[in-house]
Protein backbone atom coordinates (compact mmCIF):
# COMPACT_ATOMS: atom_id res chain seq x y z
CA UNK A 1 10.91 -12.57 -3.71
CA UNK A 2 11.30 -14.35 -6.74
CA UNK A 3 14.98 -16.65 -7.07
CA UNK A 4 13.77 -18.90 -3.76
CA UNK A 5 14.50 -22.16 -5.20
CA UNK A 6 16.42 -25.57 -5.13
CA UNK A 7 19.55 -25.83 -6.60
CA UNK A 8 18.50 -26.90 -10.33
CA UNK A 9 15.06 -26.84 -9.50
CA UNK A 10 16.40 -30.66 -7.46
CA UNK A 11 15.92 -32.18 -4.66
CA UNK A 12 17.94 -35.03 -2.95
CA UNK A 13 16.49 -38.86 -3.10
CA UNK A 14 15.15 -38.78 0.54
CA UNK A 15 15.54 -35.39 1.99
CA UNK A 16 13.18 -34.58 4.62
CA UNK A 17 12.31 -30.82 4.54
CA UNK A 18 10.31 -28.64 6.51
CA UNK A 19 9.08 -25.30 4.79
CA UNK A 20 7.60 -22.09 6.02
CA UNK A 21 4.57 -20.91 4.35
CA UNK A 22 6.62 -17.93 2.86
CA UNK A 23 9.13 -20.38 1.71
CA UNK A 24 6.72 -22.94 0.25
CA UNK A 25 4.92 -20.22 -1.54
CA UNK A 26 7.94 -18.27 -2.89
CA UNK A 27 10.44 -21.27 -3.81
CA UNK A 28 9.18 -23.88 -7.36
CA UNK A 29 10.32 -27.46 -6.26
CA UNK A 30 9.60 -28.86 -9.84
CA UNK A 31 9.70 -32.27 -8.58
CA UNK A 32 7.08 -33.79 -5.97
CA UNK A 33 6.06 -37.02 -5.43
CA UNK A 34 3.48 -36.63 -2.47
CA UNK A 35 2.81 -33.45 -0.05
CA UNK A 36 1.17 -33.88 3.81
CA UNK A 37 0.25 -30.09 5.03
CA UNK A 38 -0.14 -29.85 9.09
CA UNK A 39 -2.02 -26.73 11.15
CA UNK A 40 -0.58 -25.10 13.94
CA UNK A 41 -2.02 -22.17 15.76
CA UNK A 42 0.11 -19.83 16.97
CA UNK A 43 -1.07 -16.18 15.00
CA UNK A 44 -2.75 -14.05 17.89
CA UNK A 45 -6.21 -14.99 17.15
CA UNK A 46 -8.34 -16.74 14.61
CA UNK A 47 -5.35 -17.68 12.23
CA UNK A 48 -3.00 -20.28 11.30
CA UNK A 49 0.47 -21.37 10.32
CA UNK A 50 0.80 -23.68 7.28
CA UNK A 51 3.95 -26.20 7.74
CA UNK A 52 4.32 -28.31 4.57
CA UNK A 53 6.21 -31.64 4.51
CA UNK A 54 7.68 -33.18 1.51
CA UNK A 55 8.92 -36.24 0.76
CA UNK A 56 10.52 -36.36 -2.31
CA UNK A 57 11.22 -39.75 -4.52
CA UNK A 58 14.16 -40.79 -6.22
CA UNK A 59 14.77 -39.18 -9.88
CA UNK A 60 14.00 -41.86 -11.79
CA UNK A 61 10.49 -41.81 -10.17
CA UNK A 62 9.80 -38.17 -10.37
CA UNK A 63 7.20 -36.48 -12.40
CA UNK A 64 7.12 -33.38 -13.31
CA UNK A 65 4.48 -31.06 -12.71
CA UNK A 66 3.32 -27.20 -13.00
CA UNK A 67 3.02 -25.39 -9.85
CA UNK A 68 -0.51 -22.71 -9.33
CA UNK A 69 -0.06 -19.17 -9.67
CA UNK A 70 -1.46 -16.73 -7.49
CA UNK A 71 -2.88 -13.15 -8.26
CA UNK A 72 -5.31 -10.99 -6.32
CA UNK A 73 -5.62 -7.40 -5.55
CA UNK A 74 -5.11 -6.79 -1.57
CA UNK A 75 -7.07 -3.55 -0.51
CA UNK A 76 -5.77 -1.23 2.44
CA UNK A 77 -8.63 0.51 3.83
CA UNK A 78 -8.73 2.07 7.57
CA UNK A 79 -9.76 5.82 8.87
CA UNK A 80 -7.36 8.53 7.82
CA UNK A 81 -3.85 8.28 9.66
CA UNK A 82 -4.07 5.04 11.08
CA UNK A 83 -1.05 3.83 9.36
CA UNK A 84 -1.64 2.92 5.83
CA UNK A 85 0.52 4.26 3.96
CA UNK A 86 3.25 3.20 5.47
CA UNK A 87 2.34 -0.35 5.69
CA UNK A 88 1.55 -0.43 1.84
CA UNK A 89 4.72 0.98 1.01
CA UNK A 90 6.38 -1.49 3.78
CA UNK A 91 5.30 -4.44 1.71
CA UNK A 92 5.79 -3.27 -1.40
CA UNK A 93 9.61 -2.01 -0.84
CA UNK A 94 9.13 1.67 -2.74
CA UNK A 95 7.78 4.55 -1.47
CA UNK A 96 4.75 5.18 -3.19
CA UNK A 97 2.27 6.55 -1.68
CA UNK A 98 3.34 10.16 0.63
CA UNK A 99 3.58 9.91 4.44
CA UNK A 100 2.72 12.80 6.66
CA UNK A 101 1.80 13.48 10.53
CA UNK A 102 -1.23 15.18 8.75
CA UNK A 103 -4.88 13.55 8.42
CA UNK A 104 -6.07 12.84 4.39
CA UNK A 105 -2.72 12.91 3.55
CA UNK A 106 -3.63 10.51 0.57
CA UNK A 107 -6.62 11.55 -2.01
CA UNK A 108 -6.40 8.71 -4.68
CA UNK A 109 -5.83 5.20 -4.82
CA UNK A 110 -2.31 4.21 -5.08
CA UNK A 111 -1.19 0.55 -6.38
CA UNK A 112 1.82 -1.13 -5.91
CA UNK A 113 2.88 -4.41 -7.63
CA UNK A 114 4.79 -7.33 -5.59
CA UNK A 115 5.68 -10.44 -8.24
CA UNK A 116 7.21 -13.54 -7.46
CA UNK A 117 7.52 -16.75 -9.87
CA UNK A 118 4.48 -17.73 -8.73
CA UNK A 119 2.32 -14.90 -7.31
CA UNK A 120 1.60 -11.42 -8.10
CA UNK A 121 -0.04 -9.17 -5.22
CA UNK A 122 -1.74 -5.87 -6.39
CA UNK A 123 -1.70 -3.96 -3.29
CA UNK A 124 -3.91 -0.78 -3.04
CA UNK A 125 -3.38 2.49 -0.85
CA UNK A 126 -6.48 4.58 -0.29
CA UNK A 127 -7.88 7.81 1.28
CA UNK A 128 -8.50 7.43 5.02
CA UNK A 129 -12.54 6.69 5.45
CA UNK A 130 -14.88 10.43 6.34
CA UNK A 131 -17.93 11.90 5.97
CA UNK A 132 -16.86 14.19 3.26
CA UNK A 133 -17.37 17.98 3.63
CA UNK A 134 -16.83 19.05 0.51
CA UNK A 135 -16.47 17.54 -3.52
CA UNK A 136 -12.63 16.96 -3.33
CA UNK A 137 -13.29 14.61 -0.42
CA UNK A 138 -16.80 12.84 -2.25
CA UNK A 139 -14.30 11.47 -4.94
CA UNK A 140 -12.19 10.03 -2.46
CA UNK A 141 -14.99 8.20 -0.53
CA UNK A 142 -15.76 6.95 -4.20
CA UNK A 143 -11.83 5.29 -4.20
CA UNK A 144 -12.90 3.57 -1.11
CA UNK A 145 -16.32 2.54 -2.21
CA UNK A 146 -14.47 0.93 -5.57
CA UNK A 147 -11.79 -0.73 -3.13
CA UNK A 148 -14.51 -2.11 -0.91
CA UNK A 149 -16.30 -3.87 -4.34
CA UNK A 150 -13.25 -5.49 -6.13
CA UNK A 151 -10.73 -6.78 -3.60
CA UNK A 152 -9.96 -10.39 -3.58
CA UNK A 153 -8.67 -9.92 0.43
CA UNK A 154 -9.13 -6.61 2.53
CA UNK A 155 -6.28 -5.58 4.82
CA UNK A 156 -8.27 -3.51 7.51
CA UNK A 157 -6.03 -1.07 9.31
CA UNK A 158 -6.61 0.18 13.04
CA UNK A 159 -4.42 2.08 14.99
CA UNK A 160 -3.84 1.08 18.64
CA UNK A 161 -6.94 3.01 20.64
CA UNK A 162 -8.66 3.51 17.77
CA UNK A 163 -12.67 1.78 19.06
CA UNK A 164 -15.55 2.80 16.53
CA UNK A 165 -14.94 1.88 13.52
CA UNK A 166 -17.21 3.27 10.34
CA UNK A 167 -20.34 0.92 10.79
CA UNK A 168 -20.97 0.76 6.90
CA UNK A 169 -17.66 -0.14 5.90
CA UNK A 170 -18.01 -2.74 8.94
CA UNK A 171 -21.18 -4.08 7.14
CA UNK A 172 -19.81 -4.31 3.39
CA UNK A 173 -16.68 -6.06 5.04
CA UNK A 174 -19.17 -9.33 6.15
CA UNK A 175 -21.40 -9.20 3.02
CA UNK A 176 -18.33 -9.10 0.51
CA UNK A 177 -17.56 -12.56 1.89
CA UNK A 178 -13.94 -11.93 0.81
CA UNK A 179 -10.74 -13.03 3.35
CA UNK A 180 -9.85 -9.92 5.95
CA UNK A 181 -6.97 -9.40 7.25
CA UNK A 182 -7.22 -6.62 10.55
CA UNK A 183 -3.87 -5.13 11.05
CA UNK A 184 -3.09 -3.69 14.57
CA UNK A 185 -0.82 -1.01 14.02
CA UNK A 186 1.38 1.04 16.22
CA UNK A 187 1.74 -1.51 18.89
CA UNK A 188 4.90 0.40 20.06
CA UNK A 189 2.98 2.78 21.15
CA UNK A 190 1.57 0.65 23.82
CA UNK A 191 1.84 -1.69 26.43
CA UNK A 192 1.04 -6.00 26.05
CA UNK A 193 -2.30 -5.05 27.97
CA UNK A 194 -3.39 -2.79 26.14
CA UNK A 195 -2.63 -4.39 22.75
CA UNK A 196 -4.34 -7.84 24.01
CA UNK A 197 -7.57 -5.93 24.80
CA UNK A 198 -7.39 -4.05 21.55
CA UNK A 199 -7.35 -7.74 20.30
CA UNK A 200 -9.98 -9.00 21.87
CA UNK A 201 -11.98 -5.62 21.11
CA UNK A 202 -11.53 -5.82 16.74
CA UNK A 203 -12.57 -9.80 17.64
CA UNK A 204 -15.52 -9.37 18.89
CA UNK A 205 -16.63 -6.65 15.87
CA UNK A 206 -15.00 -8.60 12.99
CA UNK A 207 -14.39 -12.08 13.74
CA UNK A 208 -14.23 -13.23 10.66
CA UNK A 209 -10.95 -11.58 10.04
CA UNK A 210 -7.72 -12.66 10.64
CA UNK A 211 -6.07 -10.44 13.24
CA UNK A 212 -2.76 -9.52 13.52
CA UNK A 213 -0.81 -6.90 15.81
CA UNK A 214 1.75 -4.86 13.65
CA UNK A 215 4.15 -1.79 13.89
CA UNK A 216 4.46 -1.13 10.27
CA UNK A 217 6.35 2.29 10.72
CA UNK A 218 9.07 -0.92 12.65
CA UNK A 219 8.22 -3.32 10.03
CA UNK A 220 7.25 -5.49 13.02
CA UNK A 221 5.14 -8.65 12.23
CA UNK A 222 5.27 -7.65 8.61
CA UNK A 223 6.46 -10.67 7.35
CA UNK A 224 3.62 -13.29 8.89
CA UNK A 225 1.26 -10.31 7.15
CA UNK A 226 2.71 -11.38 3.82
CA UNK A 227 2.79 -14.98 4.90
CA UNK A 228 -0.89 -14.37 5.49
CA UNK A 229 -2.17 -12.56 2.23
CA UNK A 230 -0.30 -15.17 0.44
CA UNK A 231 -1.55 -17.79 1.94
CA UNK A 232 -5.34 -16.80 0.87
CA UNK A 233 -4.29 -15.49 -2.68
CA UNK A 234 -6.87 -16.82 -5.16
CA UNK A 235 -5.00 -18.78 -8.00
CA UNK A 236 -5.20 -16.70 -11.23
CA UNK A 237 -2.55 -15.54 -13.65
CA UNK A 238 -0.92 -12.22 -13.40
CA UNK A 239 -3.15 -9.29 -14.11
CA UNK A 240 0.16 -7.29 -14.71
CA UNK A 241 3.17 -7.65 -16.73
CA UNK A 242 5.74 -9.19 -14.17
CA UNK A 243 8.20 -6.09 -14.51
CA UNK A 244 5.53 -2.65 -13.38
CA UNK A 245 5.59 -1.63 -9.68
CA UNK A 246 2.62 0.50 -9.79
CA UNK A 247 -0.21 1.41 -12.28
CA UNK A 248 1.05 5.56 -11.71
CA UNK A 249 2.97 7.49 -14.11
CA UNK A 250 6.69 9.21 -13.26
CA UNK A 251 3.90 12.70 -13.16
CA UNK A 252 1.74 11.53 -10.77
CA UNK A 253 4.43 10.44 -8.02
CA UNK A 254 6.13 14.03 -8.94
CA UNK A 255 2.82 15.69 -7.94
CA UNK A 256 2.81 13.72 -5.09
CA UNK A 257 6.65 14.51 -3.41
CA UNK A 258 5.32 18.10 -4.00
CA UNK A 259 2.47 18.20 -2.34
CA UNK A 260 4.22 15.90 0.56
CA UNK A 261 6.74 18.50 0.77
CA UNK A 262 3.90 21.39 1.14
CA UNK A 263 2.00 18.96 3.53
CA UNK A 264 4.87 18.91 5.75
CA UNK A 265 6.10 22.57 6.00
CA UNK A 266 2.32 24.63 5.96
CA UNK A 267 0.11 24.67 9.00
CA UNK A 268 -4.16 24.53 9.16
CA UNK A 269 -5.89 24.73 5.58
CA UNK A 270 -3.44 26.05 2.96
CA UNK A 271 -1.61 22.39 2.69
CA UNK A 272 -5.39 20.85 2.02
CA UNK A 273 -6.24 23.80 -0.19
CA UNK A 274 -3.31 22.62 -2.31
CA UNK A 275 -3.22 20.76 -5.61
CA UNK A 276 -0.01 20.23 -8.01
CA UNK A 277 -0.12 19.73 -12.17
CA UNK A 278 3.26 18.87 -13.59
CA UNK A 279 2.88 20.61 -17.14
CA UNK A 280 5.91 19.99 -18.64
CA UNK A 281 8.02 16.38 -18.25
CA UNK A 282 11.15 16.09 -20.61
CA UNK A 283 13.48 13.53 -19.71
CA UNK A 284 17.02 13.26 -21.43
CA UNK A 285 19.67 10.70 -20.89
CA UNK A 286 21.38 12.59 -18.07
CA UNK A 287 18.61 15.05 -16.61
CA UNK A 288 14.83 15.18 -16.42
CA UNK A 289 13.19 18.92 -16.86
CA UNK A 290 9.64 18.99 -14.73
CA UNK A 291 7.77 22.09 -15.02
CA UNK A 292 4.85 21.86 -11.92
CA UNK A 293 2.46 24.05 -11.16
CA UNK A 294 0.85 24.60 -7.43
CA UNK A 295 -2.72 25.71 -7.23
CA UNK A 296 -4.63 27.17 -4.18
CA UNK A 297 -8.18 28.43 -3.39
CA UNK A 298 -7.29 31.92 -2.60
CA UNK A 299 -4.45 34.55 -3.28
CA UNK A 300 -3.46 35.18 0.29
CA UNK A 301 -3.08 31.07 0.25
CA UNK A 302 -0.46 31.63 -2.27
CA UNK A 303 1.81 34.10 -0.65
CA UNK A 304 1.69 32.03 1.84
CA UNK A 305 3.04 29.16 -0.18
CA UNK A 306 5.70 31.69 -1.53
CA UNK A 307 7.14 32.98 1.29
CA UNK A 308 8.95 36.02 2.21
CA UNK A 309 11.42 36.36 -1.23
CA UNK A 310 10.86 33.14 -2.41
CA UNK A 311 12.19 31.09 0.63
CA UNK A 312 9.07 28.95 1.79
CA UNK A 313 8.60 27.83 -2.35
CA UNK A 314 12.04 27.75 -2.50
CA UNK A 315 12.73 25.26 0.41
CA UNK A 316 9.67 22.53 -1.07
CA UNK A 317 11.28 22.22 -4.63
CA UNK A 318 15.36 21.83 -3.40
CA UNK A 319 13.63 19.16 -0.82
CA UNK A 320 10.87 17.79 -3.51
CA UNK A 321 14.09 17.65 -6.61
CA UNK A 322 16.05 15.44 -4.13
CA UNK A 323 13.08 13.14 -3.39
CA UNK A 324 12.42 12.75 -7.17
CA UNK A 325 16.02 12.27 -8.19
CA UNK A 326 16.42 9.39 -5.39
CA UNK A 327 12.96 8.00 -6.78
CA UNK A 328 13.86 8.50 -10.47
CA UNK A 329 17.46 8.02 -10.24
CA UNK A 330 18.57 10.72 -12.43
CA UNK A 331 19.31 14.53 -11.92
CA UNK A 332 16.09 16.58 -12.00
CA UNK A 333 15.62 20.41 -12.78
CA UNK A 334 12.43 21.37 -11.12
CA UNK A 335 10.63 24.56 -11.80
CA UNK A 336 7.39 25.67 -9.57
CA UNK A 337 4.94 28.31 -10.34
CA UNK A 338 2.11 29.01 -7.87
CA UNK A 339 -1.43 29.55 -9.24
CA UNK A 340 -4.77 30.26 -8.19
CA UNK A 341 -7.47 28.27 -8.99
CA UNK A 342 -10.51 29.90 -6.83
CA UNK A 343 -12.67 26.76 -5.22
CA UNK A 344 -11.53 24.53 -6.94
CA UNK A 345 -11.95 21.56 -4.57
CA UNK A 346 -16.26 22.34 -4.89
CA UNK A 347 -15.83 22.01 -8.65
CA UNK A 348 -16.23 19.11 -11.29
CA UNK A 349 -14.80 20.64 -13.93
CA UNK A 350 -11.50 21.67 -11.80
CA UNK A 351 -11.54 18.18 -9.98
CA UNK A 352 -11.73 16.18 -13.36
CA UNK A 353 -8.89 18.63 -14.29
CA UNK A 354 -6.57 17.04 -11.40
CA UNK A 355 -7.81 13.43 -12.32
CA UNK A 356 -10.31 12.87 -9.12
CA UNK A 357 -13.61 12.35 -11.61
């Protein structure tokens, strides 16, 4: 986004322009002599589109001044599969955070950094809201408790037909008193009816939130999202240096393609009974060497992961090395070992181990 700007940073004595929010917000006019702003509704309900008009004076008349920055950290919360993922990664432009047809397919919380000249947005990914059943899933409520306490805006994902949402989460949403945007996602997958009374429906139980009907799996509407969020960005400096994309390491997204790649191709508990330690990460000028170990709960869990002769394990690290090359950029020799840890997803020790306490 950043590079949106006037040739020389100049403006010609007397244009009359009209700017989109986006383009406003994005571009650094140096020179201003006077700025009107006008309202229009058009956004589906309860929101608004910022047109600025500016007249700008002759050269010899222009002073210069120092345009705000913007920098906030934009929470994604929502129940598990309603779309999240996808929509954070959307607006960031990387694939960060794993996408699966499978439920809880995230377990921390994932950021992702979009800088401009003049903003920075700290988007954050997190587990899909549960009553947890066991310890593994009590430490990633506690990512979505510490999302729901330090956002600056919350981006509140529903799916279409999705109707009762968590009541506590509802409640912490009014008292924070922070801007909320409510995403409608997967519109595609149903008709203008449908989606207006799903409308109407989020409205009437959060209506102080902006709401906005999306397909982020289409990218459709994505853009008047971002128009949105920047538009309500507090004005702060950046918390990050202008250059980082996430606050991961290179290990952690490795662990991640893994356990994507077991998420897709294993069927009822063994892909949530998985967990994946990189142990060894050399990386030369040509090649990086990963050494990754998968854990389950039980030993007939891990045959299972192996396969017969190898094939299963065999099949997640060709697909899981070409995911990590395209992500790294670089050839990759991957090496996986299958362990047992027994229970580990009921114990502290094991869970601080894999970075969840």
């Amino acid at each position: 986004m950043s590079g949106f700007r006037s040739s020389g940073g100049w403006i010609r004595t007397n244009d009359l322009r009209v700017m989109s929010p986006t383009s406003y917000l994005c571009s650094t006019p140096q020179y201003i002599l006077s700025i009107f702003s006008l309202f229009e509704n058009f956004y589906p309900r309860n929101g608004s589109a910022k047109i600025i008009i500016c007249f700008f004076a002759p050269r010899k008349k222009l002073k210069k001044i120092k345009m705000a920055h913007k920098s906030g950290f934009v929470n994604i919360i929502g129940n598990p599969n309603a779309g999240k993922s996808t929509l954070m990664n959307s607006l960031v432009g990387e694939r960060l955070s794993i996408i699966t047809s499978k439920a809880q397919t995230t377990r921390h919380r994932i950021m992702g950094i979009v800088n401009g000249e003049d903003f920075q947005i700290i988007y954050s990914d997190t587990p899909g809201i549960l009553k947890p059943g066991y310890k593994l899933q009590e430490s990633m409520m506690k990512f979505v408790n510490t999302a729901l306490l330090d956002a600056d805006i919350f981006l509140y994902v529903v799916e279409l037909g999705e109707k009762n949402p968590p009541e506590e989460v509802i409640e912490k949403l009014k008292l924070s008193k922070k801007p909320i945007i409510l995403v409608l996602n997967k519109i595609d997958l149903g008709d203008e009816e449908k989606v207006k009374k799903q409308l109407d429906h989020w409205g009437d139980i959060l209506p102080e939130a902006e709401i906005m009907p999306i397909s982020a799996l289409h990218k459709f509407n994505l853009n008047r999202v971002f128009d949105l969020i920047l538009e309500k960005l507090p004005d702060s400096p950046p918390y990050y240096p202008k250059d980082e994309l996430t606050d991961k390491s290179m290990r952690f997204f490795v662990e991640e393609i893994i356990r994507e790649k077991i998420l897709m191709h294993y069927k009822k508990e063994v892909p949530y009974s998985v967990e994946i330690s990189v142990e060894e990460y050399k990386e030369s000028e040509d090649i990086i060497h990963i050494r990754a170990e998968i854990y389950t709960e039980r030993e007939s869990q891990k045959i299972i992961i192996i396969g017969n002769k190898g094939l299963a394990l065999k099949r997640v690290g060709t697909e899981a090395r070409k995911d990590i090359e395209e992500f790294a950029g670089k050839k990759v020799f991957l090496e996986l070992f299958v362990k047992v840890k027994k229970d580990w997803r009921d114990k502290d020790r094991d869970l601080k181990y894999f970075g969840y306490q």
